[in-house]
C-alpha atoms as a PDB file:
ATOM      1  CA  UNK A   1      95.616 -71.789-103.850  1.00  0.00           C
ATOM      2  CA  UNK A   2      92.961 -70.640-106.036  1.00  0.00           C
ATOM      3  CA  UNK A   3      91.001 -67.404-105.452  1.00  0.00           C
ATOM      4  CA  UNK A   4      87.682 -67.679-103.786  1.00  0.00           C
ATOM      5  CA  UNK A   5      84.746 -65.570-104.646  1.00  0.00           C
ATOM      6  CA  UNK A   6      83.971 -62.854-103.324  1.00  0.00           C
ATOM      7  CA  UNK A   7      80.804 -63.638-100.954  1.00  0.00           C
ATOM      8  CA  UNK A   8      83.155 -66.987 -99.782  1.00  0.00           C
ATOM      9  CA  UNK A   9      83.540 -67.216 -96.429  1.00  0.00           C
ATOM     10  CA  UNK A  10      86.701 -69.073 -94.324  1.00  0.00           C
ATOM     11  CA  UNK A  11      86.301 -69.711 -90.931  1.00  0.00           C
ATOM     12  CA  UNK A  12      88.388 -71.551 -88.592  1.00  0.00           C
ATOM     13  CA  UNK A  13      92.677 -71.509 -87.466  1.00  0.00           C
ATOM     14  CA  UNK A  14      92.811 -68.113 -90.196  1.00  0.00           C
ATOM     15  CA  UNK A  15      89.334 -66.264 -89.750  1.00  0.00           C
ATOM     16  CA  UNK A  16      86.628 -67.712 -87.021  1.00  0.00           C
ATOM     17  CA  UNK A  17      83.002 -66.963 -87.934  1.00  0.00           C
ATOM     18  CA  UNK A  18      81.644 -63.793 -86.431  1.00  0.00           C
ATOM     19  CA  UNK A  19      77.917 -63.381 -85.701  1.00  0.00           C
ATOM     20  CA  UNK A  20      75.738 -60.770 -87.615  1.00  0.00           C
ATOM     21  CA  UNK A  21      76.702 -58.358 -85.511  1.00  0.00           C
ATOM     22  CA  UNK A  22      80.588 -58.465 -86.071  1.00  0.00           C
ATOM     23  CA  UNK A  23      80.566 -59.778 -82.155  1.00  0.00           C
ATOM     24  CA  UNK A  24      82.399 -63.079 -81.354  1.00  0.00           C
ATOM     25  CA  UNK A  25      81.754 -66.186 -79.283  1.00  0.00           C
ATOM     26  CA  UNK A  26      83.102 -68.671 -77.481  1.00  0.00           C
ATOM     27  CA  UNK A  27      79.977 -69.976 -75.647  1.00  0.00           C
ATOM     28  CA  UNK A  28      78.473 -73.491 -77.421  1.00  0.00           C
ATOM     29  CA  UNK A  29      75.391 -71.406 -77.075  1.00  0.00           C
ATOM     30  CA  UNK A  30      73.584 -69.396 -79.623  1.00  0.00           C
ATOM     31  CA  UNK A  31      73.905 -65.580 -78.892  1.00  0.00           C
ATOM     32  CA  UNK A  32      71.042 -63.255 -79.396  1.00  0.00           C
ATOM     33  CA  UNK A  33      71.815 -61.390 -82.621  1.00  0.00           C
ATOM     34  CA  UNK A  34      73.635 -64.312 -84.254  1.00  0.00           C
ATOM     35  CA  UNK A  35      71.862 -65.929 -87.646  1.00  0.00           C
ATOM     36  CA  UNK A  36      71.858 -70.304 -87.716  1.00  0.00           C
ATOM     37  CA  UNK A  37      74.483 -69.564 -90.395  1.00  0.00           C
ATOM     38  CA  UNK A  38      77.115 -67.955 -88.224  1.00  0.00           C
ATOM     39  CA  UNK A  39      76.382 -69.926 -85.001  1.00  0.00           C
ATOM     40  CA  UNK A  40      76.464 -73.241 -86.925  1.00  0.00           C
ATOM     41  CA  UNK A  41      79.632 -72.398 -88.681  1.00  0.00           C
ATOM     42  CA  UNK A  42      80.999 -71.260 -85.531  1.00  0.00           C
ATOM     43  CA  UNK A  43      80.293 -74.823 -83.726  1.00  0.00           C
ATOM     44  CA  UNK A  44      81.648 -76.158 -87.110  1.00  0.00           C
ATOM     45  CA  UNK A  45      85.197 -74.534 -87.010  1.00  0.00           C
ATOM     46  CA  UNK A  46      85.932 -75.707 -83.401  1.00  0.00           C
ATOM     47  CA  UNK A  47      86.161 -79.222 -84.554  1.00  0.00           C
ATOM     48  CA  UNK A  48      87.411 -78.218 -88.543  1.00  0.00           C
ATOM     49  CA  UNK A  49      90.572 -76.111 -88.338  1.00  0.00           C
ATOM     50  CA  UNK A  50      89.506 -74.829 -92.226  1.00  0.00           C
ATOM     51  CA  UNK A  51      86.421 -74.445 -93.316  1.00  0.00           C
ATOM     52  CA  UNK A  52      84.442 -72.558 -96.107  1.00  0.00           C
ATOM     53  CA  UNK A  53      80.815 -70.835 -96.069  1.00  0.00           C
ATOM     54  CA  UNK A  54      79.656 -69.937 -99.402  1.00  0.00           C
ATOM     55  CA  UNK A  55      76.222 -68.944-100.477  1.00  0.00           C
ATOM     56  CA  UNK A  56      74.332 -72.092-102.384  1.00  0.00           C
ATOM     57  CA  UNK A  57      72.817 -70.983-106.187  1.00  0.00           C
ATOM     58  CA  UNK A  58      69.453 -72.676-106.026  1.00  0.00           C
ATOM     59  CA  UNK A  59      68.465 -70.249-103.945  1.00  0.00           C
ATOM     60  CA  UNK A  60      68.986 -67.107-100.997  1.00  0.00           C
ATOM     61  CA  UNK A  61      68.636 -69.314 -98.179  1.00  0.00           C
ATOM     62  CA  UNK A  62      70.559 -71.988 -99.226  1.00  0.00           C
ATOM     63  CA  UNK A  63      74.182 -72.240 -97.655  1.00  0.00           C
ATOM     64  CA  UNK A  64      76.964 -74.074 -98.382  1.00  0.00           C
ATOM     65  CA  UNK A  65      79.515 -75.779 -95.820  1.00  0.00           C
ATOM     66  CA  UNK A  66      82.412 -77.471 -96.456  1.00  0.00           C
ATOM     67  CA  UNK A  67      84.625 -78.778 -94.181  1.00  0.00           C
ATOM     68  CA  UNK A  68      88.713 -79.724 -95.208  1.00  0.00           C
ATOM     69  CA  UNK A  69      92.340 -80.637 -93.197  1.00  0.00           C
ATOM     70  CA  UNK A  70      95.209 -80.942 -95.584  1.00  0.00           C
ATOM     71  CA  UNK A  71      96.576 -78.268 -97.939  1.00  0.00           C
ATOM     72  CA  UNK A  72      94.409 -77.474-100.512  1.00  0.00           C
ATOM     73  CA  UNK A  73      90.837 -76.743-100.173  1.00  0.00           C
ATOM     74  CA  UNK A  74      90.186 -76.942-103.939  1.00  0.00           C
ATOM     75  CA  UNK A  75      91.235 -80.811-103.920  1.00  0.00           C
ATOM     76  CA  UNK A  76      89.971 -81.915-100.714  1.00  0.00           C
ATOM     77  CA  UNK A  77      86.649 -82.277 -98.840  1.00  0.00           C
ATOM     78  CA  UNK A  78      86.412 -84.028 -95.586  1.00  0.00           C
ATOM     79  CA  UNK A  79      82.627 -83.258 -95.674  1.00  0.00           C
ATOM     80  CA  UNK A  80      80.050 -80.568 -97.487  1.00  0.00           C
ATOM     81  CA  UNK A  81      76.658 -79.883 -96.228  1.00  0.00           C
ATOM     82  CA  UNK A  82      73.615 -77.664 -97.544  1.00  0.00           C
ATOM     83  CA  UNK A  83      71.929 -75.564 -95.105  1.00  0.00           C
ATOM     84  CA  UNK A  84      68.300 -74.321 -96.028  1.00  0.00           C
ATOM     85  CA  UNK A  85      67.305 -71.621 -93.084  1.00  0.00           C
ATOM     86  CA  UNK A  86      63.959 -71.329 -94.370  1.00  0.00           C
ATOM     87  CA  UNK A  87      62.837 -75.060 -94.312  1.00  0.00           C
ATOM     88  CA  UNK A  88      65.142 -75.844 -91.508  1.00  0.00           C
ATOM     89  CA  UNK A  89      66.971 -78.352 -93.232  1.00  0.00           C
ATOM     90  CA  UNK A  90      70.404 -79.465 -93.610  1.00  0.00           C
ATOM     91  CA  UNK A  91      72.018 -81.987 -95.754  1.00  0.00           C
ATOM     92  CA  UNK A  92      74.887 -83.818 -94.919  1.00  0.00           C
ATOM     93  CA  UNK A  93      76.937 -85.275 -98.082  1.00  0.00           C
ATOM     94  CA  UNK A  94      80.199 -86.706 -99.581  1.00  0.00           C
ATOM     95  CA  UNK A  95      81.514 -87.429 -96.064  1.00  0.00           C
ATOM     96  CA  UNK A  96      85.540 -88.270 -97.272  1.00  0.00           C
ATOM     97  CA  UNK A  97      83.955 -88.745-100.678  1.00  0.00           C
ATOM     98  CA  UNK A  98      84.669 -86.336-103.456  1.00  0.00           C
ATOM     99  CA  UNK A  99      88.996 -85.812-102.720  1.00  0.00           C
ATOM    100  CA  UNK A 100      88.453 -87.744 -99.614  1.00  0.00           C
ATOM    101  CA  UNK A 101      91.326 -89.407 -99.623  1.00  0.00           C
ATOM    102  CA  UNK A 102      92.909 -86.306 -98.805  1.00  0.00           C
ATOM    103  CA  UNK A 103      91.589 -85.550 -95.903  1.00  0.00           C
ATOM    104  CA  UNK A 104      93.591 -86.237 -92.879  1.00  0.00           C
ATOM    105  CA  UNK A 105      90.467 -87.196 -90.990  1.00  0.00           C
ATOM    106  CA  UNK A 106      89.505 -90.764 -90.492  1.00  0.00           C
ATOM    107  CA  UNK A 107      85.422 -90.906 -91.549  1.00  0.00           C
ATOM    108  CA  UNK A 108      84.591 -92.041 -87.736  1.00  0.00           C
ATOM    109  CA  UNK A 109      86.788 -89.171 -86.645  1.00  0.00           C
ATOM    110  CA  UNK A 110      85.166 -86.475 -89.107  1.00  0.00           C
ATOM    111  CA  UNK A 111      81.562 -87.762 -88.140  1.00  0.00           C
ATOM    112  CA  UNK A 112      82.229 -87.256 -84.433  1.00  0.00           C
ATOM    113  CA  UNK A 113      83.103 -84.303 -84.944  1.00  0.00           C
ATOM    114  CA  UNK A 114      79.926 -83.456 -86.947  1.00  0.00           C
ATOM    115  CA  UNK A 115      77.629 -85.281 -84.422  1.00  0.00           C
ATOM    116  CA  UNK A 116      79.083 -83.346 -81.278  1.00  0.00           C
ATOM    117  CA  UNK A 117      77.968 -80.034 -83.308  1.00  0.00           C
ATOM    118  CA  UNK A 118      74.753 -81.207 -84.366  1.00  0.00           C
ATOM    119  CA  UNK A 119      73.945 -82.475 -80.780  1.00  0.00           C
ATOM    120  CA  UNK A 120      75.111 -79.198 -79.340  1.00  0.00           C
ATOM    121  CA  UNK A 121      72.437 -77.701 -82.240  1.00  0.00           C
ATOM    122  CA  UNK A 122      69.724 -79.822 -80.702  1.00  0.00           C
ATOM    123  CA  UNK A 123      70.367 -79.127 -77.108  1.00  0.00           C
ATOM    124  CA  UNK A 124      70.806 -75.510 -77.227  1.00  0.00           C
ATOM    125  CA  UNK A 125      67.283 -75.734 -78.908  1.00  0.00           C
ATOM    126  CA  UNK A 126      68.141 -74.768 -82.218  1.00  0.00           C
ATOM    127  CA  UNK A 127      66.490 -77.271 -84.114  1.00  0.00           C
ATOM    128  CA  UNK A 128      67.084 -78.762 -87.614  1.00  0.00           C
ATOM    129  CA  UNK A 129      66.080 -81.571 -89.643  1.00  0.00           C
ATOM    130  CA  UNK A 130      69.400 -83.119 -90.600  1.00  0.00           C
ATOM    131  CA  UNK A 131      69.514 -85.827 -93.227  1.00  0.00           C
ATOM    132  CA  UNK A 132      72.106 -87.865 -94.190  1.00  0.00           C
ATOM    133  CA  UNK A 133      73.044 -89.170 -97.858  1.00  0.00           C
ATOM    134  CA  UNK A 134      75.111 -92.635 -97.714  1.00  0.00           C
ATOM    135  CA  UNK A 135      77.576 -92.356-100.080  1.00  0.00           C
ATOM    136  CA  UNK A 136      79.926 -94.332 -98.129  1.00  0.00           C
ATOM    137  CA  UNK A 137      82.118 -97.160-100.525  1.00  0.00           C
ATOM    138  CA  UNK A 138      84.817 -99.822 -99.226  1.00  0.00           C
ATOM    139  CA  UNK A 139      87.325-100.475-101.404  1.00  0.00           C
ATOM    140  CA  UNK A 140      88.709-104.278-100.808  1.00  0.00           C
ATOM    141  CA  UNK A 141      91.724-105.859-102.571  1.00  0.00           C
ATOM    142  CA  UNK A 142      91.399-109.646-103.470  1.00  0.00           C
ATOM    143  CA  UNK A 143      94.623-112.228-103.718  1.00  0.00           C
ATOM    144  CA  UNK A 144      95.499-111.007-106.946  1.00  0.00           C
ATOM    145  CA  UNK A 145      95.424-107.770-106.468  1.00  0.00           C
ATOM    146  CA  UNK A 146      92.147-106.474-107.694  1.00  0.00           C
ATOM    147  CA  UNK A 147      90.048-103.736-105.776  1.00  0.00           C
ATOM    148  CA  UNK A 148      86.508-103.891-105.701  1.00  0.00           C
ATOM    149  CA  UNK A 149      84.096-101.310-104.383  1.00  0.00           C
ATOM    150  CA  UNK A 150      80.625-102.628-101.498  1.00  0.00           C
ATOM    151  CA  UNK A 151      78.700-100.253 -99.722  1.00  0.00           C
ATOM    152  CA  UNK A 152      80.455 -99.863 -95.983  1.00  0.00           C
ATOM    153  CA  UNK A 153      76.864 -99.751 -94.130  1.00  0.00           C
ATOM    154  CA  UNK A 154      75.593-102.777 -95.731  1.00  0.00           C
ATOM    155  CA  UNK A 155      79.317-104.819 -94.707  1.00  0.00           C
ATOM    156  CA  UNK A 156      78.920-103.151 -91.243  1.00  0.00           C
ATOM    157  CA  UNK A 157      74.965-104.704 -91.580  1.00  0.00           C
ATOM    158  CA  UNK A 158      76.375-107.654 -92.386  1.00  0.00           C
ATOM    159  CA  UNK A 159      79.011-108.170 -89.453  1.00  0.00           C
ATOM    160  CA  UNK A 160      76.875-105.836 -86.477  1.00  0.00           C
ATOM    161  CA  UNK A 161      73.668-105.017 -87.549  1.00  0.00           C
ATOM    162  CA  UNK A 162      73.190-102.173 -88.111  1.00  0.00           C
ATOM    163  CA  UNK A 163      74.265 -99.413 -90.637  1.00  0.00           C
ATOM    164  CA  UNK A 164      77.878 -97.720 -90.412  1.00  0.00           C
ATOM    165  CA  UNK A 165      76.588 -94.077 -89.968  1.00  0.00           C
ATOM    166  CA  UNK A 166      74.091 -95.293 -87.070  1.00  0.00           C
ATOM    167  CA  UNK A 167      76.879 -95.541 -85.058  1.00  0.00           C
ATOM    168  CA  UNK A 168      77.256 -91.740 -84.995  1.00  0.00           C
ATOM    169  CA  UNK A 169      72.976 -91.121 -84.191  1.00  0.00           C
ATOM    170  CA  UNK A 170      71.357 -91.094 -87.878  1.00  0.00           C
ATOM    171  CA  UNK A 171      68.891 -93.579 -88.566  1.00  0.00           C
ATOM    172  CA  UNK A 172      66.045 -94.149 -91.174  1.00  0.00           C
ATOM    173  CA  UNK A 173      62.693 -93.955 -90.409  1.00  0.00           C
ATOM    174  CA  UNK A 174      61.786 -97.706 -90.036  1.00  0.00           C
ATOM    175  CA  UNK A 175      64.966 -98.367 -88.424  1.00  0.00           C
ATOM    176  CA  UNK A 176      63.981-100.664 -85.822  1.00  0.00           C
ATOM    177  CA  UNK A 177      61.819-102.545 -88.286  1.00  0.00           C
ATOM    178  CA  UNK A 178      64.719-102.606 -91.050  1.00  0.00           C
ATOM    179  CA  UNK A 179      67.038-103.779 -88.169  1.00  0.00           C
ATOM    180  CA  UNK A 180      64.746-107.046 -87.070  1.00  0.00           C
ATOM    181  CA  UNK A 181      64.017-108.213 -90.617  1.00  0.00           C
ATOM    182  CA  UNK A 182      68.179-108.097 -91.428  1.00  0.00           C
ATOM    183  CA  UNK A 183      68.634-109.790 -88.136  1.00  0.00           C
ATOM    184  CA  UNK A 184      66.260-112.503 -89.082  1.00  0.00           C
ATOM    185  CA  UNK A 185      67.751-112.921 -92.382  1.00  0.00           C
ATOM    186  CA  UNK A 186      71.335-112.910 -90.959  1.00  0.00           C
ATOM    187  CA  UNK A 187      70.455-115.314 -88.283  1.00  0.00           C
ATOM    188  CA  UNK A 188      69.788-117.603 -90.984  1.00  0.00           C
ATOM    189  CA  UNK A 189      72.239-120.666 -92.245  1.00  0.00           C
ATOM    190  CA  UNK A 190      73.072-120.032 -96.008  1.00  0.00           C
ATOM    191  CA  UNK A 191      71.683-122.187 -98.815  1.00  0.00           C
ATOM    192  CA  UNK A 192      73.352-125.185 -99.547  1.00  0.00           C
ATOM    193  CA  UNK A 193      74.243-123.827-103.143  1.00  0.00           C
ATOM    194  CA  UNK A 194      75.836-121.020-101.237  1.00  0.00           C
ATOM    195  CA  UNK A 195      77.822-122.724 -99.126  1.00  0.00           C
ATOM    196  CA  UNK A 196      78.692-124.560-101.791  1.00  0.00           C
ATOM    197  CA  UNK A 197      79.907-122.219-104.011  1.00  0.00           C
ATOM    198  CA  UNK A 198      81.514-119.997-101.640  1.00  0.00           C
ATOM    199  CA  UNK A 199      83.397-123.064-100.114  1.00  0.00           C
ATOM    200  CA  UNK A 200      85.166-123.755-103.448  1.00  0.00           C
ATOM    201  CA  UNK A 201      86.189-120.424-103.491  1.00  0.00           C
ATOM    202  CA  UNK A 202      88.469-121.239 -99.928  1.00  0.00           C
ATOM    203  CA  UNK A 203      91.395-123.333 -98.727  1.00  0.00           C
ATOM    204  CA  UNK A 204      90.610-126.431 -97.223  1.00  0.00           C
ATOM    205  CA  UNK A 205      91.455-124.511 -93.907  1.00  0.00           C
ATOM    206  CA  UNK A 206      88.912-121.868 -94.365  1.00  0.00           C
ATOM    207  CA  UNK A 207      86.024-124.146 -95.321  1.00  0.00           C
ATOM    208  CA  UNK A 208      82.621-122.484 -93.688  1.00  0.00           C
ATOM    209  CA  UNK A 209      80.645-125.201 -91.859  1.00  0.00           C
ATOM    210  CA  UNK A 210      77.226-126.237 -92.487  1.00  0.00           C
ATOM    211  CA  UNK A 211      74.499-124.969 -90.473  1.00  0.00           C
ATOM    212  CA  UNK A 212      76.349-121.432 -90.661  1.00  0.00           C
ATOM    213  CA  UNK A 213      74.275-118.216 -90.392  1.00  0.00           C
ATOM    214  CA  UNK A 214      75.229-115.571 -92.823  1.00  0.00           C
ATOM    215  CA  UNK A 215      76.368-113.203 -89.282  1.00  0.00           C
ATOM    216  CA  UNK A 216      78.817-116.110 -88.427  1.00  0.00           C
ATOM    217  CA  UNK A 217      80.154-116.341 -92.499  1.00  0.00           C
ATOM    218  CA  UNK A 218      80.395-112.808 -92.707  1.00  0.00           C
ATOM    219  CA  UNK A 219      82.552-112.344 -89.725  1.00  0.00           C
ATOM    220  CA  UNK A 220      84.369-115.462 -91.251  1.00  0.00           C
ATOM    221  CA  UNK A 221      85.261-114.258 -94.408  1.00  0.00           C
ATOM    222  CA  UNK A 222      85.731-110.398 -93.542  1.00  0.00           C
ATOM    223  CA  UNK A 223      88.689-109.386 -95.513  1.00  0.00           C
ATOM    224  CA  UNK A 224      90.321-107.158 -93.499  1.00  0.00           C
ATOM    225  CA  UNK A 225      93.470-109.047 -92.454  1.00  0.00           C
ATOM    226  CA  UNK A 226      93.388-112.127 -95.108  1.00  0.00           C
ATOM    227  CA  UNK A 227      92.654-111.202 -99.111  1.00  0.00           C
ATOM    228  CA  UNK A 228      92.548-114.624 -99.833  1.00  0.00           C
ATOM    229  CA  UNK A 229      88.655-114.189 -98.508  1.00  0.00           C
ATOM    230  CA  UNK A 230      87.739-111.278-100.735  1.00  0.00           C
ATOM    231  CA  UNK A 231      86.308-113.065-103.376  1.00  0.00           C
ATOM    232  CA  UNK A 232      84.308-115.236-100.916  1.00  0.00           C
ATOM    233  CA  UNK A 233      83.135-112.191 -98.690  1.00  0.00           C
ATOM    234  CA  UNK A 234      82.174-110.601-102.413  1.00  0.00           C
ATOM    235  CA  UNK A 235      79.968-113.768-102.829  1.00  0.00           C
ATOM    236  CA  UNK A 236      78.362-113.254 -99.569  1.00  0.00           C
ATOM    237  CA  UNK A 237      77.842-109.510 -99.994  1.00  0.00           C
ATOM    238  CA  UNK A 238      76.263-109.746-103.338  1.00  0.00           C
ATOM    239  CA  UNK A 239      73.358-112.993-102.466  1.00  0.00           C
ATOM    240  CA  UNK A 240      72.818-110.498 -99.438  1.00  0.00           C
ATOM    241  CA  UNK A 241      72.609-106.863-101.075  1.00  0.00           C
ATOM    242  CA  UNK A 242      68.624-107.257-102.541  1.00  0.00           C
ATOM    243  CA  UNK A 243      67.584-108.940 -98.891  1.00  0.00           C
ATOM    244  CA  UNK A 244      68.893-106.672 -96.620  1.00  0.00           C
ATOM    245  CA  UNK A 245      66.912-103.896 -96.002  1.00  0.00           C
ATOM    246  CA  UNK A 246      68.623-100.294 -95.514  1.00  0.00           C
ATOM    247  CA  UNK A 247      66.965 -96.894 -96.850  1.00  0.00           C
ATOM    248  CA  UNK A 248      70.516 -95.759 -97.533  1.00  0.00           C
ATOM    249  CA  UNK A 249      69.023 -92.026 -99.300  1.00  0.00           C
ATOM    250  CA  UNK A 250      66.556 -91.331 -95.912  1.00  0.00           C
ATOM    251  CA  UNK A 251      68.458 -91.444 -93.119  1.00  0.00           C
ATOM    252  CA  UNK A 252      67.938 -88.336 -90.245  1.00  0.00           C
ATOM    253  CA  UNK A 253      69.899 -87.487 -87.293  1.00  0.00           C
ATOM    254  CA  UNK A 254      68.386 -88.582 -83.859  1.00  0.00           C
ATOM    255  CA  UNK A 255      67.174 -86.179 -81.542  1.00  0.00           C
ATOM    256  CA  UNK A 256      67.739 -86.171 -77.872  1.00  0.00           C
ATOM    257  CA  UNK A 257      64.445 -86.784 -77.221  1.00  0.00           C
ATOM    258  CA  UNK A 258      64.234 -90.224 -79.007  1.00  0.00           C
ATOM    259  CA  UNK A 259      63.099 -89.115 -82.139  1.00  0.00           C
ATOM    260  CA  UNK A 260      63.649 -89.356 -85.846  1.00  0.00           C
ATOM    261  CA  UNK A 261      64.945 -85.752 -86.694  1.00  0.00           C
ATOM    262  CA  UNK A 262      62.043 -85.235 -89.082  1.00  0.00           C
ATOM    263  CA  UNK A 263      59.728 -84.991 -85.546  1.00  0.00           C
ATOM    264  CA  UNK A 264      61.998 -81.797 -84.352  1.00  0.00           C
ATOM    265  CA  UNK A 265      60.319 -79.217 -85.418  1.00  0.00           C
END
């Protein structure tokens, strides 16, 4: 394993996070003389065995966390976020993105994790703005073998309404709006040139009817057991991918009040 810097800090199974005061903790609550650093790396490495804390270089109160399970930390990332203690701000990125595949977390199990920690955050009234850049990719393999790359929160759109990472409490700021114009579109039977072309794309067995919504042909045609569908799903995805609305660069954790996490402060 490669040496770390000297200002790097691991926390977790080898060296849990101490506060300023060299004092530990085992409380979910923040103690009196520990920094937003230390207390959220210290919620961090219950639910990461390995984690790193480094200092960021745009600037002295930017931190760096960065969150790994498998051997090497150099070649894996199960998440990395920025902290910024002056603006109260973190931002969450490359969630099983950059070396994700080497990760032993699934993504819904890694943002559980995160979402218990930033919910403890909230309720023990230490409160952030925490925003969320959707990186997230699907990679699906059509009859001949070919992979192609969609974006997972506009196929989980596309089959439940609503984005993939809402799931786990981050929405945009116009997410109710965003969610009742996709909901009208997907409610909506596809074009007859659509249907048409899509339809010669299937087996005489798998033929989508007319008067089908896109919601019903999505959950048709969703490749997940039968790659024989890909290239139809692929279709779908791309007539849908301008209509569908989805601020995929804005979205904010929610706040236990209600609340977009931008209102927090």
């Amino acid at each position: 394993m490669s040496e770390r810097p000297a200002k790097t800090r691991r926390i977790g199974s080898i060296k849990r996070s101490r506060s300023s005061s060299g004092t530990r903790s085992s409380s979910s609550s923040k103690s009196k003389n520990e920094d937003d650093v230390s207390y959220l790396g210290r919620l961090l490495s219950r639910k990461f065995p390995d984690m790193i804390v480094k200092p960021h270089p745009d600037g002295p109160a930017l931190v760096e966390m960065r969150g790994y399970l498998c051997e090497d930390d150099d070649t894996c990332e199960c998440f990395n976020l920025k902290m910024n203690t002056e603006e109260k701000h973190i931002l969450l990125d490359r969630v099983k993105y950059k070396y994700g595949d080497a990760c032993t977390l699934s993504g819904t199990d890694v943002m559980t994790r995160l979402s218990d920690v930033f919910r403890t955050m909230s309720n023990k009234g230490v409160k952030y703005n925490i925003q969320l850049y959707d990186r997230a990719r699907v990679k699906l393999v059509d009859a001949e073998g070919r992979k192609h790359e969609i974006m997972l929160s506009l196929q989980y759109i596309m089959l439940h309404g609503i984005p993939w990472y809402s799931k786990f409490g981050f929405r945009t700021p116009k997410f109710d709006a965003e969610v009742a114009t996709n909901e009208l579109t997907m409610n909506k039977p596809l074009p007859p040139q659509l249907l048409k072309k899509i339809n010669a794309m299937l087996s005489p067995g798998m033929q989508i009817q007319k008067g089908a919504t896109f919601r019903q042909s999505a959950k048709m045609l969703e490749p997940k057991t039968d790659a024989s569908k890909t290239l139809a799903f692929l279709e779908l995805y791309a007539y849908l991918e301008k209509k569908l609305k989805y601020a995929y660069y804005d979205m904010w954790f929610q706040g236990t009040d209600g609340s977009v996490g931008r209102t927090l402060r």
